[in-house]
C-alpha atoms as a PDB file:
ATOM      1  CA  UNK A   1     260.372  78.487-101.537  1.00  0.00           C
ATOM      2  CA  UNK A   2     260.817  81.255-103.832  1.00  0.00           C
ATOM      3  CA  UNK A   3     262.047  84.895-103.385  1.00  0.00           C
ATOM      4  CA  UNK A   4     261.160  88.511-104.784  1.00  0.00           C
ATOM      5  CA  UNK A   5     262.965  91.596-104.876  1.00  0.00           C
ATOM      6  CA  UNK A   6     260.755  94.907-105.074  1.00  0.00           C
ATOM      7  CA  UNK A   7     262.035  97.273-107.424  1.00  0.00           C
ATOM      8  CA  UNK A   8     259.296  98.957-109.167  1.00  0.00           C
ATOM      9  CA  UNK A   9     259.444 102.823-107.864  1.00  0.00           C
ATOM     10  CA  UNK A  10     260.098 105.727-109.299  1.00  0.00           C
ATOM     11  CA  UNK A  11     263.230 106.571-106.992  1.00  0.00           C
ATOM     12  CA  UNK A  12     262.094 109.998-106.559  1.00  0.00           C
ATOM     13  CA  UNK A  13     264.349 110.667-103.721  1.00  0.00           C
ATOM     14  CA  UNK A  14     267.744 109.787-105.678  1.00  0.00           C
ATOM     15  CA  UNK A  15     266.383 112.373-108.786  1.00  0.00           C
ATOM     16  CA  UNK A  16     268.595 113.576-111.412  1.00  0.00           C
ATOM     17  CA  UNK A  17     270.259 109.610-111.039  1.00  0.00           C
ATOM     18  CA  UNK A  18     267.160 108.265-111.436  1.00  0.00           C
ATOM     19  CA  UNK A  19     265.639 110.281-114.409  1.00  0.00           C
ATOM     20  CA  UNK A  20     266.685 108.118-117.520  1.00  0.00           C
ATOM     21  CA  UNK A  21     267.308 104.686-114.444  1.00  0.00           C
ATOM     22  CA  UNK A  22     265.801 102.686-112.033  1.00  0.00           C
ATOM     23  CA  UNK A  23     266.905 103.179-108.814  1.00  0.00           C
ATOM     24  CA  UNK A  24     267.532  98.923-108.042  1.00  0.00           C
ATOM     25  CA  UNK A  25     269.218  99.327-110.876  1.00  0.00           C
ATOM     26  CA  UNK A  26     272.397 102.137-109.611  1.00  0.00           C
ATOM     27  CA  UNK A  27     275.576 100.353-108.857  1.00  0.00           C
ATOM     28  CA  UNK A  28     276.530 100.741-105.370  1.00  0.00           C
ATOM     29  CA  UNK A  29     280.434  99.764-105.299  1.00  0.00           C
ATOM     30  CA  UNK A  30     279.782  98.471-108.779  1.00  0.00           C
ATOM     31  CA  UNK A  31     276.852  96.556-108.139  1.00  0.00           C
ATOM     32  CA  UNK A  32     273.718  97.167-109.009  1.00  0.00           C
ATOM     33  CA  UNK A  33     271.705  97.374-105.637  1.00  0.00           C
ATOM     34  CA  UNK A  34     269.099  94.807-106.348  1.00  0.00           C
ATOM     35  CA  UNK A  35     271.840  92.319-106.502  1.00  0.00           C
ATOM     36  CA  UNK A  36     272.938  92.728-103.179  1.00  0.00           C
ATOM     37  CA  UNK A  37     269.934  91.376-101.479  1.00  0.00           C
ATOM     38  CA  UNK A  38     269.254  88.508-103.956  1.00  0.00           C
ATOM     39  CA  UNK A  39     272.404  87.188-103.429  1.00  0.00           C
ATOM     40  CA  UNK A  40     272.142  86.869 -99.775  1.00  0.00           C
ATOM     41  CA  UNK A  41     268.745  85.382 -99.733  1.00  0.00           C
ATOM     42  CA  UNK A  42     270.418  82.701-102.486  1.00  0.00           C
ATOM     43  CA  UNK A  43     273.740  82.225-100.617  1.00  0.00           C
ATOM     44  CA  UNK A  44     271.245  81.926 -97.268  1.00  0.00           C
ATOM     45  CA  UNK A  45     268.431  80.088 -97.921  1.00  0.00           C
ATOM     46  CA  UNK A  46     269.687  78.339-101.337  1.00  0.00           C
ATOM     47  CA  UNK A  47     266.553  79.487-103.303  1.00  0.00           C
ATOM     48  CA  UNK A  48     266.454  78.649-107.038  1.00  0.00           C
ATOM     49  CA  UNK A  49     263.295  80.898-108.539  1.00  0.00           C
ATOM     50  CA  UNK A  50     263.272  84.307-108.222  1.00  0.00           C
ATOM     51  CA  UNK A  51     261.234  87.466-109.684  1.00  0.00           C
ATOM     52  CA  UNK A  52     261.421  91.095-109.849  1.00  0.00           C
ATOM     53  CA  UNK A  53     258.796  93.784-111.002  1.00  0.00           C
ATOM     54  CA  UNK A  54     260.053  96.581-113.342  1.00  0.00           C
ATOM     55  CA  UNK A  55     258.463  99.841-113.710  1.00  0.00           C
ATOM     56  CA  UNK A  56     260.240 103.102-113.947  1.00  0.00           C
ATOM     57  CA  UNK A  57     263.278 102.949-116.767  1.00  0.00           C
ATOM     58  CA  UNK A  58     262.254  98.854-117.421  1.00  0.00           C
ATOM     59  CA  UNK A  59     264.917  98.404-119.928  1.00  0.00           C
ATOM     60  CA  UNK A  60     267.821  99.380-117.034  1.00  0.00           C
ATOM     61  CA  UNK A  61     266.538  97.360-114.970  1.00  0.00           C
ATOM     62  CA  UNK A  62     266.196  94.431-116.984  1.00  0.00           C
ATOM     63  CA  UNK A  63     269.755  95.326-117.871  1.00  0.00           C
ATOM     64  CA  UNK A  64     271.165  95.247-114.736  1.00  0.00           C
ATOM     65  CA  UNK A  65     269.238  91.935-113.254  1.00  0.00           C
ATOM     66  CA  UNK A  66     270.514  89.911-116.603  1.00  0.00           C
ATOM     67  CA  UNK A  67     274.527  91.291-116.383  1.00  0.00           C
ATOM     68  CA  UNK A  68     276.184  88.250-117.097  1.00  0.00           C
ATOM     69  CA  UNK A  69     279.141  88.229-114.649  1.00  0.00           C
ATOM     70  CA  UNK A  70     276.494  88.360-111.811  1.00  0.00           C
ATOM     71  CA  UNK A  71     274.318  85.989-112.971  1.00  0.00           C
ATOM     72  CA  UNK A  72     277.386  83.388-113.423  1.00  0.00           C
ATOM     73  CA  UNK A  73     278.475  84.141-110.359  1.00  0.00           C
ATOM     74  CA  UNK A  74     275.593  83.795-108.496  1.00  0.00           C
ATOM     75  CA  UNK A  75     273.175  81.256-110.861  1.00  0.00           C
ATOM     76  CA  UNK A  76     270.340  83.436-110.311  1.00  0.00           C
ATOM     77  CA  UNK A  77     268.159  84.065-113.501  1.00  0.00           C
ATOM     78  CA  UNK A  78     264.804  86.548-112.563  1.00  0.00           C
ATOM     79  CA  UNK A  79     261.589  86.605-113.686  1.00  0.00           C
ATOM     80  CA  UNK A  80     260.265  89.595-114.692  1.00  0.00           C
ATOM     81  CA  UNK A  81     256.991  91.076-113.294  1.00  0.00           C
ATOM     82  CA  UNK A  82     256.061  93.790-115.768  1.00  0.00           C
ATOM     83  CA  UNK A  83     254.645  96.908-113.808  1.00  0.00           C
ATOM     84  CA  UNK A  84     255.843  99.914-116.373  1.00  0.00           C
ATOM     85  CA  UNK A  85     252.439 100.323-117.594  1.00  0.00           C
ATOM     86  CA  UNK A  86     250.632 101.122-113.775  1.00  0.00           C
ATOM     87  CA  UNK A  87     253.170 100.710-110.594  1.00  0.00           C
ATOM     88  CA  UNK A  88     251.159  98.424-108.217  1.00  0.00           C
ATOM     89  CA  UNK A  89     252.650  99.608-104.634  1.00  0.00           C
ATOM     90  CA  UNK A  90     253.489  96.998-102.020  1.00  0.00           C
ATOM     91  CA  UNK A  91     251.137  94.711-101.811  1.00  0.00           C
ATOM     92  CA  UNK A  92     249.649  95.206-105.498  1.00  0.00           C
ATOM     93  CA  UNK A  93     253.269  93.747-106.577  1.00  0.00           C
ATOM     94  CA  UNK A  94     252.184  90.552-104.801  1.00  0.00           C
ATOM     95  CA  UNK A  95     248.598  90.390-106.142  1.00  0.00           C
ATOM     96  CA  UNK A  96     250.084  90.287-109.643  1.00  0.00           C
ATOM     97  CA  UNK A  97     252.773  87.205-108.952  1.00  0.00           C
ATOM     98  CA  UNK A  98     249.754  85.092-107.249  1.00  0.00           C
ATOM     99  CA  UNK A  99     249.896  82.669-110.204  1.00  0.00           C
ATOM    100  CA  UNK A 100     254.241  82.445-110.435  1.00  0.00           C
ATOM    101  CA  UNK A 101     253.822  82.560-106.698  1.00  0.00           C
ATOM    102  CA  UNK A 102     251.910  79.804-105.998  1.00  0.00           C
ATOM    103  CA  UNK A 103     251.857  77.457-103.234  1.00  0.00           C
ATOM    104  CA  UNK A 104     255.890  78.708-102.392  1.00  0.00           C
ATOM    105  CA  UNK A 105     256.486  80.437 -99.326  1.00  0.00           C
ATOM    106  CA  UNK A 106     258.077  83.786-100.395  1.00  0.00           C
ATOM    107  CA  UNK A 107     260.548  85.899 -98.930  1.00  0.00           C
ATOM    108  CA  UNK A 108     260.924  89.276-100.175  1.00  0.00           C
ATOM    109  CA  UNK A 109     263.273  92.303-100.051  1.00  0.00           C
ATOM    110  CA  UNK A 110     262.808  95.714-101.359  1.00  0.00           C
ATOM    111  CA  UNK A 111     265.516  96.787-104.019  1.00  0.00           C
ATOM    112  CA  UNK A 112     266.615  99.943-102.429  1.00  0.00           C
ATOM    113  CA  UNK A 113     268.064  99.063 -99.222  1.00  0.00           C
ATOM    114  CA  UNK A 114     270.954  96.404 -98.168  1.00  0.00           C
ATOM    115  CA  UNK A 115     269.895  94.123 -95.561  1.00  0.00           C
ATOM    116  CA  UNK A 116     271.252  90.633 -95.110  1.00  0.00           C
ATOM    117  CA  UNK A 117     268.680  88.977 -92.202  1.00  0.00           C
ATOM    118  CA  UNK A 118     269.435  85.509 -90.624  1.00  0.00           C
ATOM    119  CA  UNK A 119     266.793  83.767 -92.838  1.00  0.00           C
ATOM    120  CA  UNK A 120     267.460  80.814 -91.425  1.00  0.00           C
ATOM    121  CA  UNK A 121     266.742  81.509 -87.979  1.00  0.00           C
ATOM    122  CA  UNK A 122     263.867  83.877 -89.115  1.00  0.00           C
ATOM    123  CA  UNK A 123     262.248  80.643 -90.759  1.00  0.00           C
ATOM    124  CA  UNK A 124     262.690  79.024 -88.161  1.00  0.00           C
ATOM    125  CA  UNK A 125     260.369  81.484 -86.040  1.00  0.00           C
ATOM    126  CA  UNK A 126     257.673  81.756 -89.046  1.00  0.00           C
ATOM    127  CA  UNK A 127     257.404  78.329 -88.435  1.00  0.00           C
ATOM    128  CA  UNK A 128     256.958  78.109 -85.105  1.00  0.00           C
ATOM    129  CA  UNK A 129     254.492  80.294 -84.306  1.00  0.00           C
ATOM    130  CA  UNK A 130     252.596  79.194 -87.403  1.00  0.00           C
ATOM    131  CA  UNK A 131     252.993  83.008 -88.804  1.00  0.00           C
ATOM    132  CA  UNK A 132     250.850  83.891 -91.909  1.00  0.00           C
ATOM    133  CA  UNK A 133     253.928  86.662 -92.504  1.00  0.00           C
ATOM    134  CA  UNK A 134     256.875  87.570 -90.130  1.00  0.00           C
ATOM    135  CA  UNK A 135     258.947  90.715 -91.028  1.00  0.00           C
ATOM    136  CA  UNK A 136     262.318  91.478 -89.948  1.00  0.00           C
ATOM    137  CA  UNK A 137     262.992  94.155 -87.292  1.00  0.00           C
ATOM    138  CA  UNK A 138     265.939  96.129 -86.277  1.00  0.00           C
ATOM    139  CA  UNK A 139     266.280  98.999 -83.721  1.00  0.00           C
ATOM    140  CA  UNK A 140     267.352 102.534 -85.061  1.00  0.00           C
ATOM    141  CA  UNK A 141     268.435 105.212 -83.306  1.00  0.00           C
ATOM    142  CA  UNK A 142     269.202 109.139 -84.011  1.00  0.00           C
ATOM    143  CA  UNK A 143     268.390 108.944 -87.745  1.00  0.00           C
ATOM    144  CA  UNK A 144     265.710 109.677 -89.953  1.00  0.00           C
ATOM    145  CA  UNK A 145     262.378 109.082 -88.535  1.00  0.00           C
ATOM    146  CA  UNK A 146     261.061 105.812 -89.616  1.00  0.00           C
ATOM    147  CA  UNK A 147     257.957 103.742 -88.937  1.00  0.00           C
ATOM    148  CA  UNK A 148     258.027 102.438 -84.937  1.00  0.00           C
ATOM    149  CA  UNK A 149     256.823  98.969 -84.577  1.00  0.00           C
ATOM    150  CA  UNK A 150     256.085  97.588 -81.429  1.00  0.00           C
ATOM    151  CA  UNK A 151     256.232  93.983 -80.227  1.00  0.00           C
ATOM    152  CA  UNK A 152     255.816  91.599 -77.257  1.00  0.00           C
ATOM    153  CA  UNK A 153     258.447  88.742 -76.492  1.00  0.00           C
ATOM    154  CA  UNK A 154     257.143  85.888 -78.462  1.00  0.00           C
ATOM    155  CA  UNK A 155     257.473  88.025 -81.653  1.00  0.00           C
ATOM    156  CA  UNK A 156     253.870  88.851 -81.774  1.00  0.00           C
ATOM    157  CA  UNK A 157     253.661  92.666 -83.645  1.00  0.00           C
ATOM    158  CA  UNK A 158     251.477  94.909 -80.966  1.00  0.00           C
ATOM    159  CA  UNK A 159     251.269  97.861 -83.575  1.00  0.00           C
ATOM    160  CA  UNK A 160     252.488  99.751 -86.296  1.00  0.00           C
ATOM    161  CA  UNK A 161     253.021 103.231 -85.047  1.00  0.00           C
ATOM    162  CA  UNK A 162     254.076 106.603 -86.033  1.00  0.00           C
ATOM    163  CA  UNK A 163     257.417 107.651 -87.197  1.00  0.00           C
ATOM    164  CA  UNK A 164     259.359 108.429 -84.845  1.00  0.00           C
ATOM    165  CA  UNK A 165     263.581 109.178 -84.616  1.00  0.00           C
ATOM    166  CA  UNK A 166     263.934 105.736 -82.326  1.00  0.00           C
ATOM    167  CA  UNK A 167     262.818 102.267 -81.694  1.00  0.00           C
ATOM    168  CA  UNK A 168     262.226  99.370 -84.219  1.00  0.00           C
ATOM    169  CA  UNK A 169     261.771  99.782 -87.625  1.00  0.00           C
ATOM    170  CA  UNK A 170     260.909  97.210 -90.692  1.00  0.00           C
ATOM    171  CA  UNK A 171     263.917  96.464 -92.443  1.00  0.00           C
ATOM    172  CA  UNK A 172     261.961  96.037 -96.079  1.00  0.00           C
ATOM    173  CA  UNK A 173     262.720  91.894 -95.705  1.00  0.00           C
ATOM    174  CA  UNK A 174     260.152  89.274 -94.654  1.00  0.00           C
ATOM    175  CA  UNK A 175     258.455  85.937 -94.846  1.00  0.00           C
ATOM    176  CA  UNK A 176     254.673  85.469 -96.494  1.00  0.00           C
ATOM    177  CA  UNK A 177     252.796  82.482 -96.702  1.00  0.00           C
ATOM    178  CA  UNK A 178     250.799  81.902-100.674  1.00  0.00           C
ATOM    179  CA  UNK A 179     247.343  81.623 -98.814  1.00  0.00           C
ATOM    180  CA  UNK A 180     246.899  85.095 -97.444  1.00  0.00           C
ATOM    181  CA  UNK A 181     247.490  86.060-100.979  1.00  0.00           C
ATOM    182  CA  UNK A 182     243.996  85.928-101.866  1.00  0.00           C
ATOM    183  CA  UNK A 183     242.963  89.071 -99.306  1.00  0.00           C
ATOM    184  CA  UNK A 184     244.898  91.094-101.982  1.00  0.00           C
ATOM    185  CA  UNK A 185     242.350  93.239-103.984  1.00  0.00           C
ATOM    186  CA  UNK A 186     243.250  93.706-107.881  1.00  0.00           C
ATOM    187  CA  UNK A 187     245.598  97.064-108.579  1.00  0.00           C
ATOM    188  CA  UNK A 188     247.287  99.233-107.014  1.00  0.00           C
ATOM    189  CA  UNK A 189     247.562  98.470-103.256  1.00  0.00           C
ATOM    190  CA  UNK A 190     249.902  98.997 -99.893  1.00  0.00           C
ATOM    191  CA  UNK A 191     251.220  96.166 -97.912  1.00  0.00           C
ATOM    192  CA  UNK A 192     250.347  97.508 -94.425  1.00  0.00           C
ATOM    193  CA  UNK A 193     246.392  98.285 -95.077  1.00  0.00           C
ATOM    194  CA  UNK A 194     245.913  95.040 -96.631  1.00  0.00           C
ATOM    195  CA  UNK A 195     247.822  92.710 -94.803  1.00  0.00           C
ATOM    196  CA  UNK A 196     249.645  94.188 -91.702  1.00  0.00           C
ATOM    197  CA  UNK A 197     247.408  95.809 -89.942  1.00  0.00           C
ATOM    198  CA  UNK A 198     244.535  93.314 -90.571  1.00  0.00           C
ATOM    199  CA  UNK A 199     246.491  90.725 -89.312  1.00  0.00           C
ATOM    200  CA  UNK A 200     247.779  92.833 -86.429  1.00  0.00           C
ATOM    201  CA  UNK A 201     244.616  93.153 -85.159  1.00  0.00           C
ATOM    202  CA  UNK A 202     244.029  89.119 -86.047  1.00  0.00           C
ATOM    203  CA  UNK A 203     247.194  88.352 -83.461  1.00  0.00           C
ATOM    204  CA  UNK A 204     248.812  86.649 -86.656  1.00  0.00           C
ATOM    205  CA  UNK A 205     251.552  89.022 -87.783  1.00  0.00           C
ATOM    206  CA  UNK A 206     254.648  88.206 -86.338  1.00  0.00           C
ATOM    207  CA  UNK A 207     258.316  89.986 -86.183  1.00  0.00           C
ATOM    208  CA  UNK A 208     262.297  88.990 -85.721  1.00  0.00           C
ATOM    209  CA  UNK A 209     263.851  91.431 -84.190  1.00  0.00           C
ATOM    210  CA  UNK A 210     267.557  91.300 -84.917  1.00  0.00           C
ATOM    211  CA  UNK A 211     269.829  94.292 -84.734  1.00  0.00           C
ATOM    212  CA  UNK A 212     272.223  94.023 -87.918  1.00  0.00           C
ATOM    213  CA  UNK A 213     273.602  96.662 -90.440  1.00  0.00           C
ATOM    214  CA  UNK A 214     271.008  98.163 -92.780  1.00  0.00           C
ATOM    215  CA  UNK A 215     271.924 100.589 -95.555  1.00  0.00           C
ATOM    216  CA  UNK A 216     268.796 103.165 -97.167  1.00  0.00           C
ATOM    217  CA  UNK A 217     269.918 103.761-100.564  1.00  0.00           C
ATOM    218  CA  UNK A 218     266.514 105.746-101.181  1.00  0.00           C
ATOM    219  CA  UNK A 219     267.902 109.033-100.551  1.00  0.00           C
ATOM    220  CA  UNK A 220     271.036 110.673-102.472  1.00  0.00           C
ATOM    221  CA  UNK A 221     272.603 111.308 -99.224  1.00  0.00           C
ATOM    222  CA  UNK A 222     272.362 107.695 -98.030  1.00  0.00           C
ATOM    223  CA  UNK A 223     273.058 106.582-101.485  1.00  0.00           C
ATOM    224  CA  UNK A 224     276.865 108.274-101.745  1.00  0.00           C
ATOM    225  CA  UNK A 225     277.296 107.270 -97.997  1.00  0.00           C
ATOM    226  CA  UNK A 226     276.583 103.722 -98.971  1.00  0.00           C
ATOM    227  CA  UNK A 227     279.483 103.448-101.669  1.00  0.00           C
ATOM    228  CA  UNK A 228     281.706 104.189 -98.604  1.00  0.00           C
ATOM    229  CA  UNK A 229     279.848 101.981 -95.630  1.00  0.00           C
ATOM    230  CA  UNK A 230     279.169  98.879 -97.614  1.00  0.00           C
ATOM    231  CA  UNK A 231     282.711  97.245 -97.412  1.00  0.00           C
ATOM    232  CA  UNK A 232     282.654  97.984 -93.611  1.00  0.00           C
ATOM    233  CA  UNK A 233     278.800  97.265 -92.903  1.00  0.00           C
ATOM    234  CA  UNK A 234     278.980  93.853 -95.051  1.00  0.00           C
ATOM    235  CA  UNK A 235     282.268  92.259 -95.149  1.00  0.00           C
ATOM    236  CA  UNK A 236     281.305  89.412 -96.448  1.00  0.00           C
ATOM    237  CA  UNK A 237     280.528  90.860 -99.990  1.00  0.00           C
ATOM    238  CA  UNK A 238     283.990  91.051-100.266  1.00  0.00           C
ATOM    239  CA  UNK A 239     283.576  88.455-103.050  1.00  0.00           C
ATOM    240  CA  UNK A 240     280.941  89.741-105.032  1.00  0.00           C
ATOM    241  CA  UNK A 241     282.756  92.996-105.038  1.00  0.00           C
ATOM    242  CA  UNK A 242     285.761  91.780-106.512  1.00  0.00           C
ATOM    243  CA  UNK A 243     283.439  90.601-109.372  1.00  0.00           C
ATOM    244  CA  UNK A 244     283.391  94.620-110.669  1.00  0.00           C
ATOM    245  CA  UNK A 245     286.162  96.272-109.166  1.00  0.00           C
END
């Protein structure tokens, strides 16, 4: 198995912090964000390989993913996927690793949001029902709108609807199997019109819903809440955090 953390965009939303850095790349207690996730997919799952794309600001990026307390600390050394040139988008990101990739299963994160799934048990249902890719799910509620998916009980996704201010949303984390890699068209392409809703409408795209913290750090809002919330949200980064502070 190997992992990948998306990190390529622009980080519009978190502009002036972004202008001269990559968002993945802002320290969020002192971390960079994009370590966050890494670290509980290694910790989790005990996965040796992992990758990265860099586009916007590639040099603070590639900064942050080699600091050398972190990587110590954690053993994990990236691979860089080198989008500066032409960002690829969701699914375009995958196209490009196909060959570092692949006959791994790969579970991916995006870089700008904190998430720590039970990967484990997740696996477990990938497995199971035989899933070409399972994403994780948790319910929101009285925040920003986001992206309602629906589901039956066995995990099977229903639909991908509109956004909406409750239900279940995609928590940027999931589970893809190397074969359904080659449905990916060349450039720049989105996850859900290549793969989710083709497979939706297959009955292969699966989801595990699980209802634990999640911190955006997309927005500049969300971004200075998080640098209160994380201690609270994820105790159990009490260790990495004592790493930089």
């Amino acid at each position: 198995m190997k992992a990948f953390i998306l990190a390529a965009g622009l980080g519009t939303r978190l502009y002036p912090l972004t202008k001269n850095q990559a968002k993945p790349s802002l320290p969020v207690c002192g971390i960079p964000m994009l370590w966050f996730n890494a670290w509980h997919l290694k910790k989790t799952l005990n996965i040796s390989k992992f990758a990265i794309n860099v586009g916007h600001a590639p040099l603070s990026l590639k900064e942050a993913a080699t600091d050398k307390d972190l990587v110590k600390l954690t053993g994990i050394h990236f691979y860089f996927s080198d989008e500066s040139k032409k960002i690829l988008g969701s699914s375009g990101a995958l196209w490009k690793l196909k060959k570092w990739i692949g006959d791994n299963l790969l579970a991916v994160c995006n870089g700008d949001c904190i998430s720590f799934p039970s990967w484990n048990t997740m696996l477990s249902l990938h497995k199971q029902k035989k899933s070409l890719l399972t994403l994780h799910v948790r319910q929101f509620k009285g925040i920003a709108p986001y992206t309602n998916i629906k589901m039956d009980s066995t995990g099977l996704v229903l639909s991908i609807g509109k956004n909406q201010k409750s239900g279940l949303m995609f928590s940027g984390c999931y589970f893809i199997e190397p074969e359904i890699l080659s449905r990916i068209p060349p450039g720049k392409t989105n996850l859900r019109e290549t793969l989710l809703d083709p497979l939706i409408k297959e009955k292969k795209l699966y989801a595990y819903h699980e209802n634990t913290p999640w911190l955006d750090l997309g927005a500049l809002d969300a971004y200075s809440r998080a640098q209160r919330e994380l201690p609270i949200k994820f105790p159990q980064t009490k260790h990495l955090l004592s790493l930089k502070n």
